[in-house]
N, C-alpha and C. Protein backbone atom coordinates (compact mmCIF):
# COMPACT_ATOMS: atom_id res chain seq x y z
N UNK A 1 -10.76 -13.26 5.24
CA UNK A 1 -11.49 -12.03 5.53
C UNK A 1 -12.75 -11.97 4.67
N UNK A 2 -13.55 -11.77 5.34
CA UNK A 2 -14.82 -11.42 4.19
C UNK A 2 -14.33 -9.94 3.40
N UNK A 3 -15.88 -9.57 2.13
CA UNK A 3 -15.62 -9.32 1.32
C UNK A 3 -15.72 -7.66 1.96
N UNK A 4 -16.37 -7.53 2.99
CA UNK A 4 -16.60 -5.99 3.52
C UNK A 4 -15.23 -5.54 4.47
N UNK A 5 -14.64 -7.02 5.31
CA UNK A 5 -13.29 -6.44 5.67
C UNK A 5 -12.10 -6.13 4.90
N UNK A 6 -12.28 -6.88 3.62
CA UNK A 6 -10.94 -6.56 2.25
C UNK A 6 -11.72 -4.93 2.15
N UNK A 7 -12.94 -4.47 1.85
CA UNK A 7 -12.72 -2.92 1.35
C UNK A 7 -12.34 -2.26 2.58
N UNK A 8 -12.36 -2.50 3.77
CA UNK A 8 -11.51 -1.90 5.16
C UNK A 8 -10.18 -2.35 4.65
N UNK A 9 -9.76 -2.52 4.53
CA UNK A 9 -8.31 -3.07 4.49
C UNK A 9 -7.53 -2.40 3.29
N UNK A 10 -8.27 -2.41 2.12
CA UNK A 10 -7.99 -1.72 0.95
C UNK A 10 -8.00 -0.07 1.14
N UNK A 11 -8.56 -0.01 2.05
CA UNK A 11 -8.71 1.61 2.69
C UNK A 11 -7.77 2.12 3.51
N UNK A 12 -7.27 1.26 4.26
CA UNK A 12 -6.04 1.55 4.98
C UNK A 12 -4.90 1.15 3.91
N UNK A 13 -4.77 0.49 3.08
CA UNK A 13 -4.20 0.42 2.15
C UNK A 13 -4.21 1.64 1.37
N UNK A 14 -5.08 2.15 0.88
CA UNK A 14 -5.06 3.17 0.30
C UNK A 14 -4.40 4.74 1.16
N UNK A 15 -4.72 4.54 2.52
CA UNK A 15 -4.21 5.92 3.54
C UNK A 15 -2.59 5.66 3.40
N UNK A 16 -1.90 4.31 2.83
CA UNK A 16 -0.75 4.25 3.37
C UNK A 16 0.24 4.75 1.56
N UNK A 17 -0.64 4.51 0.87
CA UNK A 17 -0.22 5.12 -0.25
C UNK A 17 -0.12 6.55 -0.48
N UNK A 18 -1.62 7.12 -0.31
CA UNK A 18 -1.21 8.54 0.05
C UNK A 18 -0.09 9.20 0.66
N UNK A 19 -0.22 8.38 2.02
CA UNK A 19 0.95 9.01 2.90
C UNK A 19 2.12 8.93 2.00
N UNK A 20 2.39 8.08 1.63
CA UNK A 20 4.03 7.79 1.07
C UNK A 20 4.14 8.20 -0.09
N UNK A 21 3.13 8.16 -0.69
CA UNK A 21 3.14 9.09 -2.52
C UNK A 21 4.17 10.05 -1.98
N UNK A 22 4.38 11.13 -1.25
CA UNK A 22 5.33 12.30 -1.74
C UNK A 22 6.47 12.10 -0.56
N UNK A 23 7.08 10.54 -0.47
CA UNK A 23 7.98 10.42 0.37
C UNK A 23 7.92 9.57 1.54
N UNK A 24 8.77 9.21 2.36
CA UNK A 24 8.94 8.17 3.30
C UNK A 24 8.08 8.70 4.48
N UNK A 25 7.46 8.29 5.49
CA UNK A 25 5.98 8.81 6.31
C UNK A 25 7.00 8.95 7.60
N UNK A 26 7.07 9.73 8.29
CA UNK A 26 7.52 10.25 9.07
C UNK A 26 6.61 10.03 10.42
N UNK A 27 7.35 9.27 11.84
CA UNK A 27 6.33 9.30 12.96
C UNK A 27 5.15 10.07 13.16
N UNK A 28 5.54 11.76 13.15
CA UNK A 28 4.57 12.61 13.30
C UNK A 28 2.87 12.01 12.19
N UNK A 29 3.92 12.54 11.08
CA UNK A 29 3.11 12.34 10.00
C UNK A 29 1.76 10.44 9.84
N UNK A 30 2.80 9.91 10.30
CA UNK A 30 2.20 8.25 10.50
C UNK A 30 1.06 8.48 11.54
N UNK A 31 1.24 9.28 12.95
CA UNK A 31 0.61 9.53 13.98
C UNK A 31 -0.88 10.15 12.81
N UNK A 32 -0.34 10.85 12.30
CA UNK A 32 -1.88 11.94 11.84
C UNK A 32 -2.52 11.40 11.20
N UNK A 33 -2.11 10.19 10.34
CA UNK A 33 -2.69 9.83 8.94
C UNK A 33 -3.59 8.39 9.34
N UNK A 34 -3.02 7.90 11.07
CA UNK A 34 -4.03 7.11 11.72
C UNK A 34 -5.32 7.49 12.73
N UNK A 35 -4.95 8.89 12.80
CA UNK A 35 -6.19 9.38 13.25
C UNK A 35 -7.06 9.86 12.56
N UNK A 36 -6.55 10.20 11.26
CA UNK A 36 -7.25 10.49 10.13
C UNK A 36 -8.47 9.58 9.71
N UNK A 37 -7.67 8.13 9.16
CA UNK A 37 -8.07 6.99 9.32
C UNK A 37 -9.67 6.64 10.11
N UNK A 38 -8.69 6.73 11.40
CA UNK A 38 -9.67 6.15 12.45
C UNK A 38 -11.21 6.99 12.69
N UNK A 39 -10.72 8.31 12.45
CA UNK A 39 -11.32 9.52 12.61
C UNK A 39 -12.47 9.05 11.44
N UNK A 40 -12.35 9.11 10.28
CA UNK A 40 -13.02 9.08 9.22
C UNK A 40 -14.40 7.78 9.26
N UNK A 41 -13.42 6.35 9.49
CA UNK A 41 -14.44 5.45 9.84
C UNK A 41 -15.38 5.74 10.83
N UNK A 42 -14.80 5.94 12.46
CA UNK A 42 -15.66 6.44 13.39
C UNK A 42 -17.29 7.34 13.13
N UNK A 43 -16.56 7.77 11.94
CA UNK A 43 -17.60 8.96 11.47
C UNK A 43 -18.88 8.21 11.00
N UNK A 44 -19.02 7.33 10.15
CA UNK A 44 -19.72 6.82 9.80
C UNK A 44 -19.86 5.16 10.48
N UNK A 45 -19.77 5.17 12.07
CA UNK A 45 -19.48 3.90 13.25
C UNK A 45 -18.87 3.16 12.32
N UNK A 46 -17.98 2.49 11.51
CA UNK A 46 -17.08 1.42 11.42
C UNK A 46 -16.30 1.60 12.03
N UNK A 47 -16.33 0.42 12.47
CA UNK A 47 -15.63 0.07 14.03
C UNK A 47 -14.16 -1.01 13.58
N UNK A 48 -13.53 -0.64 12.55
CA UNK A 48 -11.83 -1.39 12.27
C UNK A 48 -10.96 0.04 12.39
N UNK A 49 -9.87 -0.72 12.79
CA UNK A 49 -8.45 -0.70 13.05
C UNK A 49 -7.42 -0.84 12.43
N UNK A 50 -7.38 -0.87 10.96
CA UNK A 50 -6.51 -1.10 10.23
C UNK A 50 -5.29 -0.67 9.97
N UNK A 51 -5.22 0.64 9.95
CA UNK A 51 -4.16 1.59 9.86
C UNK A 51 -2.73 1.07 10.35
N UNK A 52 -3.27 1.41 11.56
CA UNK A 52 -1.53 1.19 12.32
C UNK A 52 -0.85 -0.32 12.03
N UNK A 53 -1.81 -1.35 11.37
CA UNK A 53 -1.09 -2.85 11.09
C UNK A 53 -0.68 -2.82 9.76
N UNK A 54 -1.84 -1.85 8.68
CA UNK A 54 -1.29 -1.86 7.72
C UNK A 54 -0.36 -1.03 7.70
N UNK A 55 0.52 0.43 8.24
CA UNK A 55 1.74 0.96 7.53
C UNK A 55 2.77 0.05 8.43
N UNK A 56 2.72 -0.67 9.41
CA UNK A 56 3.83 -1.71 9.77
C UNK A 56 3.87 -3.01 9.02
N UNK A 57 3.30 -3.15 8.19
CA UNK A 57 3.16 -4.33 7.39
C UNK A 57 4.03 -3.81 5.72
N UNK A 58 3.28 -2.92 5.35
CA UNK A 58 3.99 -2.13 4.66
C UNK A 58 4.99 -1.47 4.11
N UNK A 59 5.41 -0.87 5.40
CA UNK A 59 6.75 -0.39 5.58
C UNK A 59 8.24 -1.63 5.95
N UNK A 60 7.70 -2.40 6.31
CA UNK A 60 8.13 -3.78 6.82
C UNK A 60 8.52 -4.31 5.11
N UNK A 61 7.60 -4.41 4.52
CA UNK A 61 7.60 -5.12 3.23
C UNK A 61 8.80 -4.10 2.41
N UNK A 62 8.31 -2.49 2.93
CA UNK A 62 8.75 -1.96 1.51
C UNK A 62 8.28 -1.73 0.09
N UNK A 63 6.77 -1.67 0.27
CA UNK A 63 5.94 -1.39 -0.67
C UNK A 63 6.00 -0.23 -1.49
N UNK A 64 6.10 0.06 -2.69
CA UNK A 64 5.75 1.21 -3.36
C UNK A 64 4.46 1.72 -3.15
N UNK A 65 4.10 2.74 -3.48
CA UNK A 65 2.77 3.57 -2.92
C UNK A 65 2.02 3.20 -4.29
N UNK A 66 2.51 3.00 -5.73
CA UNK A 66 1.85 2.85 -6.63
C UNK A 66 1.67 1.62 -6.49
N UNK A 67 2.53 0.33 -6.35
CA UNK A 67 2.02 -1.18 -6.26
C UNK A 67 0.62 -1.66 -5.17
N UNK A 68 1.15 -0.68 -3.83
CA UNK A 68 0.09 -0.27 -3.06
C UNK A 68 -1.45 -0.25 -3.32
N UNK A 69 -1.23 1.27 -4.12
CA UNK A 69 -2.68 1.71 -4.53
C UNK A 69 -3.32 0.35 -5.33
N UNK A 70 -2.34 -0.10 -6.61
CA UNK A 70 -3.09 -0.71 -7.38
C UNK A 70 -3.46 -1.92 -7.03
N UNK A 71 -3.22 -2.65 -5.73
CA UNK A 71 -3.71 -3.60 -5.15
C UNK A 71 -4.85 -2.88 -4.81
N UNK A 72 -4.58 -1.92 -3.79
CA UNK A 72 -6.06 -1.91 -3.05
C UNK A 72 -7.52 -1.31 -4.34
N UNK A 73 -6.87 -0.92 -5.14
CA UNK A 73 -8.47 -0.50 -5.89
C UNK A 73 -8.74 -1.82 -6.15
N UNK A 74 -7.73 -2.50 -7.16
CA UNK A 74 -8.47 -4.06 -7.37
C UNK A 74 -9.36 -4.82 -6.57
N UNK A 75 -8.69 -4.68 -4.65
CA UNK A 75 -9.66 -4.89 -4.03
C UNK A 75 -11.18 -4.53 -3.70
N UNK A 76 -11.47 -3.21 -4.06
CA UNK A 76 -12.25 -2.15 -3.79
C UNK A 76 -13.13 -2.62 -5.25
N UNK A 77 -12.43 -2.99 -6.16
CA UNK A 77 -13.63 -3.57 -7.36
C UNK A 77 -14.17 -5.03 -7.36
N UNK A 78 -13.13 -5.78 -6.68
CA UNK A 78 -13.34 -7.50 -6.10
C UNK A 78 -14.40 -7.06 -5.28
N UNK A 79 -14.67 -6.49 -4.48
CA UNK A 79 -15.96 -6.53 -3.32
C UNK A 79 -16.57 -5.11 -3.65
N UNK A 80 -16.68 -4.89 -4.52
CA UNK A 80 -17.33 -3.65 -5.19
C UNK A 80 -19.00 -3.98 -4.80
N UNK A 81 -19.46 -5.19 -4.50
CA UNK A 81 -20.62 -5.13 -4.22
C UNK A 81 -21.02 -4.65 -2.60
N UNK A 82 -20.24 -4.80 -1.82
CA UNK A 82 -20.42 -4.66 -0.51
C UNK A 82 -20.07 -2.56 -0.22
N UNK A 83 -19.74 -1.96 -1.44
CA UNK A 83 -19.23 -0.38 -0.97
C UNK A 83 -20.67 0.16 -1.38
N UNK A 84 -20.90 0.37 -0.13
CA UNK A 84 -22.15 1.39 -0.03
C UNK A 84 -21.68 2.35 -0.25
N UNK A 85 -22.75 3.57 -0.70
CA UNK A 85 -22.33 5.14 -0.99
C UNK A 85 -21.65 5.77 0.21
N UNK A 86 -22.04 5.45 1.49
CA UNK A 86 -21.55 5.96 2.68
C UNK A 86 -20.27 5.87 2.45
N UNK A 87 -19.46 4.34 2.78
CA UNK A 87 -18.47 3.84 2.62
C UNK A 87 -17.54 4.55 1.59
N UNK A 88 -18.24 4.76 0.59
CA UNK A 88 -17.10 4.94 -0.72
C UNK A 88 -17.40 6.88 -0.63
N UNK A 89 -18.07 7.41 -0.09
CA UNK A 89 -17.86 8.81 0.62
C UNK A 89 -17.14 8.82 2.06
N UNK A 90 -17.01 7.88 2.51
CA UNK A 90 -16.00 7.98 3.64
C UNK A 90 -14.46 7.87 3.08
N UNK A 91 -13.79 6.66 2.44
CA UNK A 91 -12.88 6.89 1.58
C UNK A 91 -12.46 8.02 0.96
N UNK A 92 -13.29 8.62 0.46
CA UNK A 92 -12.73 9.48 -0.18
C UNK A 92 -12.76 10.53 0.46
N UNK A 93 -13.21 10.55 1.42
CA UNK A 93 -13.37 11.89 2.73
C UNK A 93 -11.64 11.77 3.49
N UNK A 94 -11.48 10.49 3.32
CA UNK A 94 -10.40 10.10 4.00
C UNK A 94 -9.16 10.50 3.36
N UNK A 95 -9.52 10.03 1.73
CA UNK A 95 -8.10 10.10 1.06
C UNK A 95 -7.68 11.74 0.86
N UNK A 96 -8.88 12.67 0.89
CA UNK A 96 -8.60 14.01 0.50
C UNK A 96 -8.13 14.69 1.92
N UNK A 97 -8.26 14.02 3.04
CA UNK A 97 -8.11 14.61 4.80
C UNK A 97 -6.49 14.18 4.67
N UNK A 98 -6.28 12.87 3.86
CA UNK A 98 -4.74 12.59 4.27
C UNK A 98 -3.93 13.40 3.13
N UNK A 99 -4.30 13.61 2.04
CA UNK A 99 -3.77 14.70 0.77
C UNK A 99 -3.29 15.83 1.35
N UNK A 100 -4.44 16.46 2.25
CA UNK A 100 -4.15 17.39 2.80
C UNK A 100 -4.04 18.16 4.05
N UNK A 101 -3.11 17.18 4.94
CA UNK A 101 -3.33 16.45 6.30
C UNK A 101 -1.70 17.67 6.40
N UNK A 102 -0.79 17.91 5.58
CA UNK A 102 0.80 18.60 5.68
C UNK A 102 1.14 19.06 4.87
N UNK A 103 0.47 20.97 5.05
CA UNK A 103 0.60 21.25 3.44
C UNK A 103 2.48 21.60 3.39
N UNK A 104 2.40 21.88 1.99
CA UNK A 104 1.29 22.27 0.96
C UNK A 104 0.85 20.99 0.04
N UNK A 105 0.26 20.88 -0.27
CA UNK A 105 -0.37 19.65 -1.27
C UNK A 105 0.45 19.24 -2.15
N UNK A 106 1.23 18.33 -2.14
CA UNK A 106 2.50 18.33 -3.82
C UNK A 106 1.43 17.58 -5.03
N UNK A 107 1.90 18.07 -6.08
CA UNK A 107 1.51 17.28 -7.55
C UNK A 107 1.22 15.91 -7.28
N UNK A 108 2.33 15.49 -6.74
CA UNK A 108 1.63 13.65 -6.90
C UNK A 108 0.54 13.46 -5.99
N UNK A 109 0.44 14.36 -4.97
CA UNK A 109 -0.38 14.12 -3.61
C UNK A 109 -1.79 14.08 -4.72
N UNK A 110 -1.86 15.51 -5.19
CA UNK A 110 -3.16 16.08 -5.96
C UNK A 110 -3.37 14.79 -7.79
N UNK A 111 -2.61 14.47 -8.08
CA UNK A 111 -2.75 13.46 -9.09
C UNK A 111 -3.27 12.14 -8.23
N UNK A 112 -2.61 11.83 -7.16
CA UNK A 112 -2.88 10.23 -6.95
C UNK A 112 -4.68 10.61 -6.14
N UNK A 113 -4.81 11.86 -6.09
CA UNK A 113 -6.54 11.83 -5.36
C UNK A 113 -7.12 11.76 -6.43
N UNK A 114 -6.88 12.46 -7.74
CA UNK A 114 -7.45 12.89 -8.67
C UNK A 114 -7.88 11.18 -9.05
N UNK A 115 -6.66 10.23 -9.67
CA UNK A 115 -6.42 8.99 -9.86
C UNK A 115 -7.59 8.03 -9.22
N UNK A 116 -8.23 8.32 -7.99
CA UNK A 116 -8.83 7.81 -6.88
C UNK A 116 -10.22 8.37 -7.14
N UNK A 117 -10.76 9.54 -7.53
CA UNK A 117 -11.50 10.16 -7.56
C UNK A 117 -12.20 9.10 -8.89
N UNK A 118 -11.72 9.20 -9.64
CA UNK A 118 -12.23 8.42 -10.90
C UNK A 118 -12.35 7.12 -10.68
N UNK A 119 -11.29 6.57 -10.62
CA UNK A 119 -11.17 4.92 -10.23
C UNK A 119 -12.23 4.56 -9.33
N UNK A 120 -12.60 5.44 -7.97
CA UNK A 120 -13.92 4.81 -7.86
C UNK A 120 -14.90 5.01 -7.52
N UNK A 121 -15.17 6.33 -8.51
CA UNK A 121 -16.67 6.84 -9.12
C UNK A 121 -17.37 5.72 -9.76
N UNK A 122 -17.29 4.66 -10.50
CA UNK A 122 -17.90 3.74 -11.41
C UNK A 122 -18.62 2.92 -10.42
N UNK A 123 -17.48 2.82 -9.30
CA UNK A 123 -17.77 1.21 -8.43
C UNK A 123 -19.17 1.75 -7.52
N UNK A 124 -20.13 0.62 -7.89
CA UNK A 124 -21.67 0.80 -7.00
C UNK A 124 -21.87 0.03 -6.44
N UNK A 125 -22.00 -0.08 -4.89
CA UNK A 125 -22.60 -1.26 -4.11
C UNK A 125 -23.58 -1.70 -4.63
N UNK A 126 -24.06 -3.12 -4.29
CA UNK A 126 -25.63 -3.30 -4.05
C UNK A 126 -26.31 -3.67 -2.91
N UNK A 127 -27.16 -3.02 -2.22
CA UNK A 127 -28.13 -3.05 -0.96
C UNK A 127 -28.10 -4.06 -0.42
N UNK A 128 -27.93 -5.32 -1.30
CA UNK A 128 -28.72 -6.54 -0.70
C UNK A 128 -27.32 -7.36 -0.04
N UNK A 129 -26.22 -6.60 -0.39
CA UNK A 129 -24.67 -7.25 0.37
C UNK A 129 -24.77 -6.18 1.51
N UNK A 130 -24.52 -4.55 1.39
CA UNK A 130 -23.83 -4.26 2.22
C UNK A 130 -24.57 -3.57 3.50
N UNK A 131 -26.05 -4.05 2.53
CA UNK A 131 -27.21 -3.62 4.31
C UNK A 131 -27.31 -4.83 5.32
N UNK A 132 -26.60 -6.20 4.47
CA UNK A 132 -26.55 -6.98 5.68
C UNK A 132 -25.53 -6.39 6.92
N UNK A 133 -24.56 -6.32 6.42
CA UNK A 133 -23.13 -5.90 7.04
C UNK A 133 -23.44 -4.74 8.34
């Protein structure tokens, strides 16, 4: 995968942690958190699909939501050059839509955004990767 489809991927990675931070993801709930997803990229035309392969991959595996997350930021700092501001405001448009996608909001929901919020405030694209893309 190139370095702009790992931060897609790390993003659906990241929707599948949220979801499961406060418990096992429930059809309904799985249904919302891929339109969420999809919804969010659309917004800004990225045009992937990730979602629905990553929580069957996932859930398949049996992933923790924390082993989860901490893969995908690593990823998100590995290709830290390719996250444009758009991108890394879509993420986080995303992760706060799935936080609070079935209230009420629980503690871990509101810690693991908080967690996210910081982690990747630092990370800055640069122009000359992700205006090719």
């Amino acid at each position: 995968m190139t370095p702009f489809e790992n931060i897609h991927y790390a993003i659906g990675e990241l929707a599948y942690a949220f979801a499961r931070i406060d418990g096992k993801v429930n059809p309904e709930e799985r249904k919302k958190f891929e339109q969420i997803v999809m919804s969010g990229f659309r917004e800004k035309n990225y045009n992937y699909d990730v979602s629905d392969i990553i929580f069957k991959i996932l859930d398949k595996d049996k992933r923790d939501p924390q082993t989860v997350y901490d893969w995908a930021i690593h990823e998100l700092k590995t290709n830290s050059h390719y996250l444009s501001p758009e991108l890394k405001e879509c993420a986080l448009k995303i992760m706060r839509s799935i936080t609070e996608a079935f209230p009420p909001v629980t503690k871990e929901e509101n810690e693991l955004y908080q967690k996210f919020v910081k982690d990747i405030e630092p990370l800055k694209g640069d122009p000359t990767y992700y205006k090719k893309s």
